[in-house]
PDB file of N, CA and C in Angstrom:
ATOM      1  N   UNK A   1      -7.467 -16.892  -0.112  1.00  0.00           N
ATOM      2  CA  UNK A   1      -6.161 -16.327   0.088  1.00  0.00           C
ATOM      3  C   UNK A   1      -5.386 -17.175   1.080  1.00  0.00           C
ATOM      4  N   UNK A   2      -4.595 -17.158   0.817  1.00  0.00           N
ATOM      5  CA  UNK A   2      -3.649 -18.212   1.670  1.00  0.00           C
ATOM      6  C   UNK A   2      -2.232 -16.976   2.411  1.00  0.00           C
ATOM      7  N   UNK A   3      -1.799 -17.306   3.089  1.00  0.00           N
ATOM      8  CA  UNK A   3      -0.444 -16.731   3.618  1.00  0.00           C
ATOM      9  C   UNK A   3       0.898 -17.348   3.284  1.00  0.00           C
ATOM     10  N   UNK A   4       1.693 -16.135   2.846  1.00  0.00           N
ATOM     11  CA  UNK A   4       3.323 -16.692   2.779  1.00  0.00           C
ATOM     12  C   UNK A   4       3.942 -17.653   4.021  1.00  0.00           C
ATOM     13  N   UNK A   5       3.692 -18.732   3.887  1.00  0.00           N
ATOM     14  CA  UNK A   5       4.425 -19.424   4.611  1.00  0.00           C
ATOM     15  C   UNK A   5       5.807 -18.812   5.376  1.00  0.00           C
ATOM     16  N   UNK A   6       6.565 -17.978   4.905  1.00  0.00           N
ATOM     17  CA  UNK A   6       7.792 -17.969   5.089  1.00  0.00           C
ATOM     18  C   UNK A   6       8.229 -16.490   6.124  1.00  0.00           C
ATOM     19  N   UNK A   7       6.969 -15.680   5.374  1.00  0.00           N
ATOM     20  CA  UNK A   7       6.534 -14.574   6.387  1.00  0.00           C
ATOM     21  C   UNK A   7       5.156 -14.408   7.697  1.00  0.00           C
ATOM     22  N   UNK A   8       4.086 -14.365   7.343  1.00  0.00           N
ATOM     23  CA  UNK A   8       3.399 -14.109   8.220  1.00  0.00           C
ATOM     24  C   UNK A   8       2.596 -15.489   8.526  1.00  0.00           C
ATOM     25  N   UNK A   9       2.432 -16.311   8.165  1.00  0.00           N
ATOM     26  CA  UNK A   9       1.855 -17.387   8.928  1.00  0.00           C
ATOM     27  C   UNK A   9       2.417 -18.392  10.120  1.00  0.00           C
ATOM     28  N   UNK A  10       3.576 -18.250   9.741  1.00  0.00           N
ATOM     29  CA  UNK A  10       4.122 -18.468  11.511  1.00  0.00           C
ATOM     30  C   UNK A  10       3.421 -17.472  12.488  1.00  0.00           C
ATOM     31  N   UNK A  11       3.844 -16.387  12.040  1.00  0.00           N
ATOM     32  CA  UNK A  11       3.517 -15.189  12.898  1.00  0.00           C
ATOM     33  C   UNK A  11       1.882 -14.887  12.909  1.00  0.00           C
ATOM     34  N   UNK A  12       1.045 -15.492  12.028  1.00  0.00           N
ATOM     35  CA  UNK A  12      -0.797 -15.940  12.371  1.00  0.00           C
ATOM     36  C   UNK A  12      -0.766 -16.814  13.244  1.00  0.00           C
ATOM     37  N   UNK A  13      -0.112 -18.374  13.065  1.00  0.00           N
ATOM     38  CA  UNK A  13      -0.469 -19.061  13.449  1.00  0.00           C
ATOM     39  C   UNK A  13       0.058 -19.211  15.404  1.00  0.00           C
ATOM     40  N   UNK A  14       0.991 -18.528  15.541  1.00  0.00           N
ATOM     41  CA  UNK A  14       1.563 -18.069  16.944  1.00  0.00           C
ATOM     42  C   UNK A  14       0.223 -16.954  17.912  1.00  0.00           C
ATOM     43  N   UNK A  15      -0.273 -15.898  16.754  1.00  0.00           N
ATOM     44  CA  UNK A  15      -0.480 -14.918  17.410  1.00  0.00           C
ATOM     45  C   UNK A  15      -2.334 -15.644  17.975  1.00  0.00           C
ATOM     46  N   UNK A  16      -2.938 -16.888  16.760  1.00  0.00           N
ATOM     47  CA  UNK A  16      -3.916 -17.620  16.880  1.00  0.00           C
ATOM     48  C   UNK A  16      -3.618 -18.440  17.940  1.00  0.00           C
ATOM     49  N   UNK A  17      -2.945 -18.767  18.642  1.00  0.00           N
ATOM     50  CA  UNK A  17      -2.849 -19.738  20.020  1.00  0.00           C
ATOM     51  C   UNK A  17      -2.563 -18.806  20.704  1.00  0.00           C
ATOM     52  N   UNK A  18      -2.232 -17.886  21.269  1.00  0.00           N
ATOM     53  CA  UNK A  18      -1.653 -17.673  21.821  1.00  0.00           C
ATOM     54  C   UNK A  18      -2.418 -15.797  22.615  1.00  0.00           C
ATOM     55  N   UNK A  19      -3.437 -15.722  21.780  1.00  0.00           N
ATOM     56  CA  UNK A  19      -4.493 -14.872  21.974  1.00  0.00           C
ATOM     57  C   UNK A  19      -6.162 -14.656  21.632  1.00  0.00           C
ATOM     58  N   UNK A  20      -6.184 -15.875  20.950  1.00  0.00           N
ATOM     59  CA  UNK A  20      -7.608 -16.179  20.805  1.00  0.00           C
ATOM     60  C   UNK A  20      -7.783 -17.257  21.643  1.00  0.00           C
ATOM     61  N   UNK A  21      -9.217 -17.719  21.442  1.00  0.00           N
ATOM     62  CA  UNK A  21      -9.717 -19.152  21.532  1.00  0.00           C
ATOM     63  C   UNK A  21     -10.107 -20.294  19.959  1.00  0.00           C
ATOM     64  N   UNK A  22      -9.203 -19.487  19.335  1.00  0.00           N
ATOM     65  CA  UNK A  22      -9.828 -19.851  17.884  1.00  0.00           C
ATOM     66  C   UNK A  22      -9.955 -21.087  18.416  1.00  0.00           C
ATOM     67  N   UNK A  23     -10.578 -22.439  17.787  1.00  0.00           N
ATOM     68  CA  UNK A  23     -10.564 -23.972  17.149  1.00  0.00           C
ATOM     69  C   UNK A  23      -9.300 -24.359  16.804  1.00  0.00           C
ATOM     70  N   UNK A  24      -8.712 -24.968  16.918  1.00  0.00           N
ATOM     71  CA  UNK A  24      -7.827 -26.189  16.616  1.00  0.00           C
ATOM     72  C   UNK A  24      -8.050 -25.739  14.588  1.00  0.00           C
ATOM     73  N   UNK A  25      -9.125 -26.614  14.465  1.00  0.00           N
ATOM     74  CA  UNK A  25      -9.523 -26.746  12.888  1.00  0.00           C
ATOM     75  C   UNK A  25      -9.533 -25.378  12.055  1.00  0.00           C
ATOM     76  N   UNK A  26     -10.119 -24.094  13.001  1.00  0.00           N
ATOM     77  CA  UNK A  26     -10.032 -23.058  12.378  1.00  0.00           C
ATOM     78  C   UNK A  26      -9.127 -22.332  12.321  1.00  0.00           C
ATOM     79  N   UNK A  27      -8.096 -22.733  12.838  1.00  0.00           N
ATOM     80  CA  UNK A  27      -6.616 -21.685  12.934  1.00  0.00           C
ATOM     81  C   UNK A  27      -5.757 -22.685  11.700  1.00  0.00           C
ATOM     82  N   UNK A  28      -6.052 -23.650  11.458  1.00  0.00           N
ATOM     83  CA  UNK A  28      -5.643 -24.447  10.635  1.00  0.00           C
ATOM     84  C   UNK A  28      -6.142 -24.128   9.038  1.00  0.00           C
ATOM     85  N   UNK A  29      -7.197 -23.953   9.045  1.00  0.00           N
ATOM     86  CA  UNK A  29      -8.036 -23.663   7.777  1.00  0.00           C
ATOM     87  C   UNK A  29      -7.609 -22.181   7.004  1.00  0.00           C
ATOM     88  N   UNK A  30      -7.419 -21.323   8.006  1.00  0.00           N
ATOM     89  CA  UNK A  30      -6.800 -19.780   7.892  1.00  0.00           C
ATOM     90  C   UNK A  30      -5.497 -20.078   7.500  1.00  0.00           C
ATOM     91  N   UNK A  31      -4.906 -20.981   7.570  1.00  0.00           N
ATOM     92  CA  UNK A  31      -3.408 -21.372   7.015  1.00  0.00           C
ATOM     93  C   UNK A  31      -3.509 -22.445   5.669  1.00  0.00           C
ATOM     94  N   UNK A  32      -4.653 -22.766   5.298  1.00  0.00           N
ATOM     95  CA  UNK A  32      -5.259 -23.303   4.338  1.00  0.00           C
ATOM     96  C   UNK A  32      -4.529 -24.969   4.959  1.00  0.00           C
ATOM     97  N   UNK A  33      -3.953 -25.083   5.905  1.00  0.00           N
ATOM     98  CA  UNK A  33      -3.643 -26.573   6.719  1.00  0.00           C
ATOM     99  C   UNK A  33      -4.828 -27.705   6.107  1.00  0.00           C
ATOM    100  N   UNK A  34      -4.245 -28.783   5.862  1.00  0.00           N
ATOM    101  CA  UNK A  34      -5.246 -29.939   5.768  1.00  0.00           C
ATOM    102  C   UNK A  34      -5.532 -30.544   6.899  1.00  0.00           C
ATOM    103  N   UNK A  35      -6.447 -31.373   7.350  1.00  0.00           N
ATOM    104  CA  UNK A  35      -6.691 -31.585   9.240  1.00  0.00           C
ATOM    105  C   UNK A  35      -7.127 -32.826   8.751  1.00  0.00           C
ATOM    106  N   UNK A  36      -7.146 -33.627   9.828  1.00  0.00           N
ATOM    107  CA  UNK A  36      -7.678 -34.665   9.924  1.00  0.00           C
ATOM    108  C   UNK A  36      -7.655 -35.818   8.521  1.00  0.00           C
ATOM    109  N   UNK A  37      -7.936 -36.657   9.020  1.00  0.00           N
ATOM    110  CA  UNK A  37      -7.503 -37.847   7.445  1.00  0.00           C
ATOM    111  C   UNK A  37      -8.923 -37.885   6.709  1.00  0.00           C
ATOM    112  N   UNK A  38      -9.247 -38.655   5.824  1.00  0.00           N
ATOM    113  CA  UNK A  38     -10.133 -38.629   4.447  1.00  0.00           C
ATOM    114  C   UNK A  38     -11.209 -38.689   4.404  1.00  0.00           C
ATOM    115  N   UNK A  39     -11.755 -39.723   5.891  1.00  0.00           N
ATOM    116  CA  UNK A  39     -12.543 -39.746   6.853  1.00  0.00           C
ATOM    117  C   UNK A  39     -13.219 -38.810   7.524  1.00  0.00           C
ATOM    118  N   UNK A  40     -12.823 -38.141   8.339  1.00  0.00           N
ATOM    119  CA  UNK A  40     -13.441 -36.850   8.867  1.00  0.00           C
ATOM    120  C   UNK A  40     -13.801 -36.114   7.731  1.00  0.00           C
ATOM    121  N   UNK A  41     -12.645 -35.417   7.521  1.00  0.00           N
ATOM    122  CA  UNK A  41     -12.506 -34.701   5.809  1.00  0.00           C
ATOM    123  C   UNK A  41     -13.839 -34.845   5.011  1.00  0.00           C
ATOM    124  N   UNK A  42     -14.470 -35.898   4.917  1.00  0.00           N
ATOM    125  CA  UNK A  42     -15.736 -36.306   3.998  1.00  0.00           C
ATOM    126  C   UNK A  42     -16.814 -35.797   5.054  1.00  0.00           C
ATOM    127  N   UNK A  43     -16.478 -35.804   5.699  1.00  0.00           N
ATOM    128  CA  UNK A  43     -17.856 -35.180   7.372  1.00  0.00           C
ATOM    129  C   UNK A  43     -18.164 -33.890   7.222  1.00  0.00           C
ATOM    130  N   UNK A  44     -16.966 -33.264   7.335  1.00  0.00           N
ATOM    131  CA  UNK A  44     -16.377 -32.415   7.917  1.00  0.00           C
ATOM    132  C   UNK A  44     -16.350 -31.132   6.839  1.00  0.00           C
ATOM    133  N   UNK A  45     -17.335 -30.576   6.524  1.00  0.00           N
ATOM    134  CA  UNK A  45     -17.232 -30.090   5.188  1.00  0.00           C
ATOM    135  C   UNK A  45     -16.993 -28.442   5.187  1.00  0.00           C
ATOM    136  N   UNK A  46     -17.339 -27.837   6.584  1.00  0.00           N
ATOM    137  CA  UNK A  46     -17.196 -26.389   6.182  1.00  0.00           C
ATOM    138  C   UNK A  46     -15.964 -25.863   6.128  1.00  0.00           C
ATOM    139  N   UNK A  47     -15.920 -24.709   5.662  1.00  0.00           N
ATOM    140  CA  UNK A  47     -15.176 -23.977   5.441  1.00  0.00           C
ATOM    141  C   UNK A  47     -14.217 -22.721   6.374  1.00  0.00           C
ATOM    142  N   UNK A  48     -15.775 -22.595   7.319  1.00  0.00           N
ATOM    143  CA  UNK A  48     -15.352 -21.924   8.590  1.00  0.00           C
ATOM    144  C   UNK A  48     -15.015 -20.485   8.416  1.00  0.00           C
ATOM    145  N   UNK A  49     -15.896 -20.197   7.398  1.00  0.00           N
ATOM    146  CA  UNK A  49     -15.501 -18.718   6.782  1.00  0.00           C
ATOM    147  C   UNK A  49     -15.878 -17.586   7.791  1.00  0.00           C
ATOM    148  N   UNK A  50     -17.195 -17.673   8.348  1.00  0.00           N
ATOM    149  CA  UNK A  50     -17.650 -16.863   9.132  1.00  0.00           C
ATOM    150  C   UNK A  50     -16.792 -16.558  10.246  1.00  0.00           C
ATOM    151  N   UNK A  51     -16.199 -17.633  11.257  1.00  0.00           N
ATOM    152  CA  UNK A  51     -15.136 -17.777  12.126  1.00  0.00           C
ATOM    153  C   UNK A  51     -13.747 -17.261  11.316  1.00  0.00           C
ATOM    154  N   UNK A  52     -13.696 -17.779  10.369  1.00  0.00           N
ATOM    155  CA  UNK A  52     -12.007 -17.097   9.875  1.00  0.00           C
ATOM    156  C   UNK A  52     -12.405 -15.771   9.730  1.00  0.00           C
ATOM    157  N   UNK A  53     -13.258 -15.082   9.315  1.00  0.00           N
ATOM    158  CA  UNK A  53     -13.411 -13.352   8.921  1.00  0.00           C
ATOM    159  C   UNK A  53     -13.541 -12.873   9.520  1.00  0.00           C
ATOM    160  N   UNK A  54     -13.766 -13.062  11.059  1.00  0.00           N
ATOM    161  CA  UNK A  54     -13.475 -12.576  12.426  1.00  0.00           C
ATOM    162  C   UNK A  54     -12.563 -12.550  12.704  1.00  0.00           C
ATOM    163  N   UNK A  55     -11.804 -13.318  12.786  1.00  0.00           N
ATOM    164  CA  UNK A  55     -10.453 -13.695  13.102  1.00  0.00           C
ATOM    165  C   UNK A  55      -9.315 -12.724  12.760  1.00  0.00           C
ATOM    166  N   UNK A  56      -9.476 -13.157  10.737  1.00  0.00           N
ATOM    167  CA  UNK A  56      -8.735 -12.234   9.994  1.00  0.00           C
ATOM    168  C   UNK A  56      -8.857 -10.475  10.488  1.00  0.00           C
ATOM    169  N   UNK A  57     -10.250 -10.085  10.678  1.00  0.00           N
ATOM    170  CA  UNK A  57     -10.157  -8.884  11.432  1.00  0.00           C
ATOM    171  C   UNK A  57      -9.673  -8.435  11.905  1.00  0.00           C
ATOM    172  N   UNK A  58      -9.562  -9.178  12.943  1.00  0.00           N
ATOM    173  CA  UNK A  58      -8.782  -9.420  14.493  1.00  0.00           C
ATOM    174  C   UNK A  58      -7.310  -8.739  14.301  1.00  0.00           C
ATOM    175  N   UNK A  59      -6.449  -9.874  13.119  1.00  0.00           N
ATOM    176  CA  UNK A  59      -5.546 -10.045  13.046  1.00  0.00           C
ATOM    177  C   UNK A  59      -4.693  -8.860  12.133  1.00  0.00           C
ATOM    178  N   UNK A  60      -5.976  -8.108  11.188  1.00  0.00           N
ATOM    179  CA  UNK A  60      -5.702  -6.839  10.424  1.00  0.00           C
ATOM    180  C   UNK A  60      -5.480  -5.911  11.721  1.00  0.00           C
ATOM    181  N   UNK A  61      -6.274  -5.829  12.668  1.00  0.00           N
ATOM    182  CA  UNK A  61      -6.227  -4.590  13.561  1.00  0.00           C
ATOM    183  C   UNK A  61      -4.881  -4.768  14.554  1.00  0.00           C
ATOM    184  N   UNK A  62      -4.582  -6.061  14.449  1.00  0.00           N
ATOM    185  CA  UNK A  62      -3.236  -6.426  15.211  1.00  0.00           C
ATOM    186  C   UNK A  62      -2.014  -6.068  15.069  1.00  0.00           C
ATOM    187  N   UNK A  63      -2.078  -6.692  13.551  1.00  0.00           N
ATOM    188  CA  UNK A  63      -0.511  -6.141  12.509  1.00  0.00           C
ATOM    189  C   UNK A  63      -0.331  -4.620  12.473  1.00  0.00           C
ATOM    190  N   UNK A  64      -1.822  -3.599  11.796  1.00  0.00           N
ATOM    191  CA  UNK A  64      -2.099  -2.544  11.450  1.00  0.00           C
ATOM    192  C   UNK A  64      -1.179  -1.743  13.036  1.00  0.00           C
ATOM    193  N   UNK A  65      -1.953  -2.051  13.915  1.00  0.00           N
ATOM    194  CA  UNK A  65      -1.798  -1.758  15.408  1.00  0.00           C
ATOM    195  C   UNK A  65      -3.023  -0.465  15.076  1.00  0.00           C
ATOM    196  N   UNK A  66      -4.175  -0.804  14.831  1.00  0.00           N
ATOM    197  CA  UNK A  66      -5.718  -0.879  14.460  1.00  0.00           C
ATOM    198  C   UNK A  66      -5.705   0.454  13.897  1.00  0.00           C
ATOM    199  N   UNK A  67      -4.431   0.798  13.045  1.00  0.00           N
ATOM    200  CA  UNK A  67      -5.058   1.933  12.260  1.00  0.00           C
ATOM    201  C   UNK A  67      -5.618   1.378  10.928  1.00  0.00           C
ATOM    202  N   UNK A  68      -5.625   0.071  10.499  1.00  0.00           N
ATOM    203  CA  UNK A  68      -6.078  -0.061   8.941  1.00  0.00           C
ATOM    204  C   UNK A  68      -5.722   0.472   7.735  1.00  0.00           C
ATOM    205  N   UNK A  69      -3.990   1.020   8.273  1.00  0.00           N
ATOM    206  CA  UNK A  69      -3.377   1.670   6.866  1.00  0.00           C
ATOM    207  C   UNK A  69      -2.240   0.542   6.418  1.00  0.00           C
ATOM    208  N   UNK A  70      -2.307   0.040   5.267  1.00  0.00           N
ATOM    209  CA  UNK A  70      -1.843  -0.771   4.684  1.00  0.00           C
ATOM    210  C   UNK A  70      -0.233  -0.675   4.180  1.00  0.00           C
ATOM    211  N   UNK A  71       0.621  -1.171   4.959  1.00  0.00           N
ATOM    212  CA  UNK A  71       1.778  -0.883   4.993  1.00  0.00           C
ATOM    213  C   UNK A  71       2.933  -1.592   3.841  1.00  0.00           C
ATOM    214  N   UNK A  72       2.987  -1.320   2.893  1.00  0.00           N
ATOM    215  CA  UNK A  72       4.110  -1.679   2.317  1.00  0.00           C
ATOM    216  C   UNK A  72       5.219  -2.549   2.683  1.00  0.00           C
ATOM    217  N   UNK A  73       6.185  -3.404   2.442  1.00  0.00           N
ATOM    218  CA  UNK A  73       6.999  -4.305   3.119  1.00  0.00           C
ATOM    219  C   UNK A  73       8.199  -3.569   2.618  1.00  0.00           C
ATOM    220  N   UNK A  74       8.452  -3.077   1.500  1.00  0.00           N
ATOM    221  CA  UNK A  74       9.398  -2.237   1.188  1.00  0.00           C
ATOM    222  C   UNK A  74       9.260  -0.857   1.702  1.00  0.00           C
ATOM    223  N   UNK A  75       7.933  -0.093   1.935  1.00  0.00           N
ATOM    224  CA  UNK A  75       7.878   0.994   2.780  1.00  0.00           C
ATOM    225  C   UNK A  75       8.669   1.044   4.108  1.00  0.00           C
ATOM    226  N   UNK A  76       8.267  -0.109   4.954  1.00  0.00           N
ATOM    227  CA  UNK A  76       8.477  -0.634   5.866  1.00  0.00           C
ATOM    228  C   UNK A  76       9.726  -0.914   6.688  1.00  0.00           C
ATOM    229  N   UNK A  77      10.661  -1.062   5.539  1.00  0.00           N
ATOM    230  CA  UNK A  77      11.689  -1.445   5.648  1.00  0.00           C
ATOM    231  C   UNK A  77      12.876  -0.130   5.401  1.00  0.00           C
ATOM    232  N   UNK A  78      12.811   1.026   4.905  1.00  0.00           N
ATOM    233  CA  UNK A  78      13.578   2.301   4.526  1.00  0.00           C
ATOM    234  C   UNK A  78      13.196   2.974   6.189  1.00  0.00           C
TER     235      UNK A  78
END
């Protein structure tokens, strides 16, 4: 899954500096970001899933404001 660029991944990628310790690479990867050139890249192979599904957690209980009820954007907005 990737994020709308246009809506909430600014607003991931702000709330990931700026209150975690995520990684550099893993706040990048959660934005599906490409890192490093072709080189590393060939090294560099995980995925970082375990670290992003923490994260994403994190970041559900954040938005939610930790009730875990799934809010509509058109709900949201009336």
């Amino acid at each position: 899954m990737t994020l709308d660029r246009t809506a909430f991944g600014p607003s991931l990628r702000n709330w990931l500096a700026e209150t975690t310790d995520a990684p550099f690479e893993v706040a990048e990867a959660m934005l599906a970001h490409i890192t490093h050139g072709t080189h590393v890249r060939a090294y560099l192979r995980t995925d970082f899933l375990e670290q992003r599904h923490a994260l994403i957690e994190r970041w559900a209980d954040h938005v939610t404001g930790g009730s875990g009820r799934i809010v509509s954007l058109a709900e949201a907005t009336r």
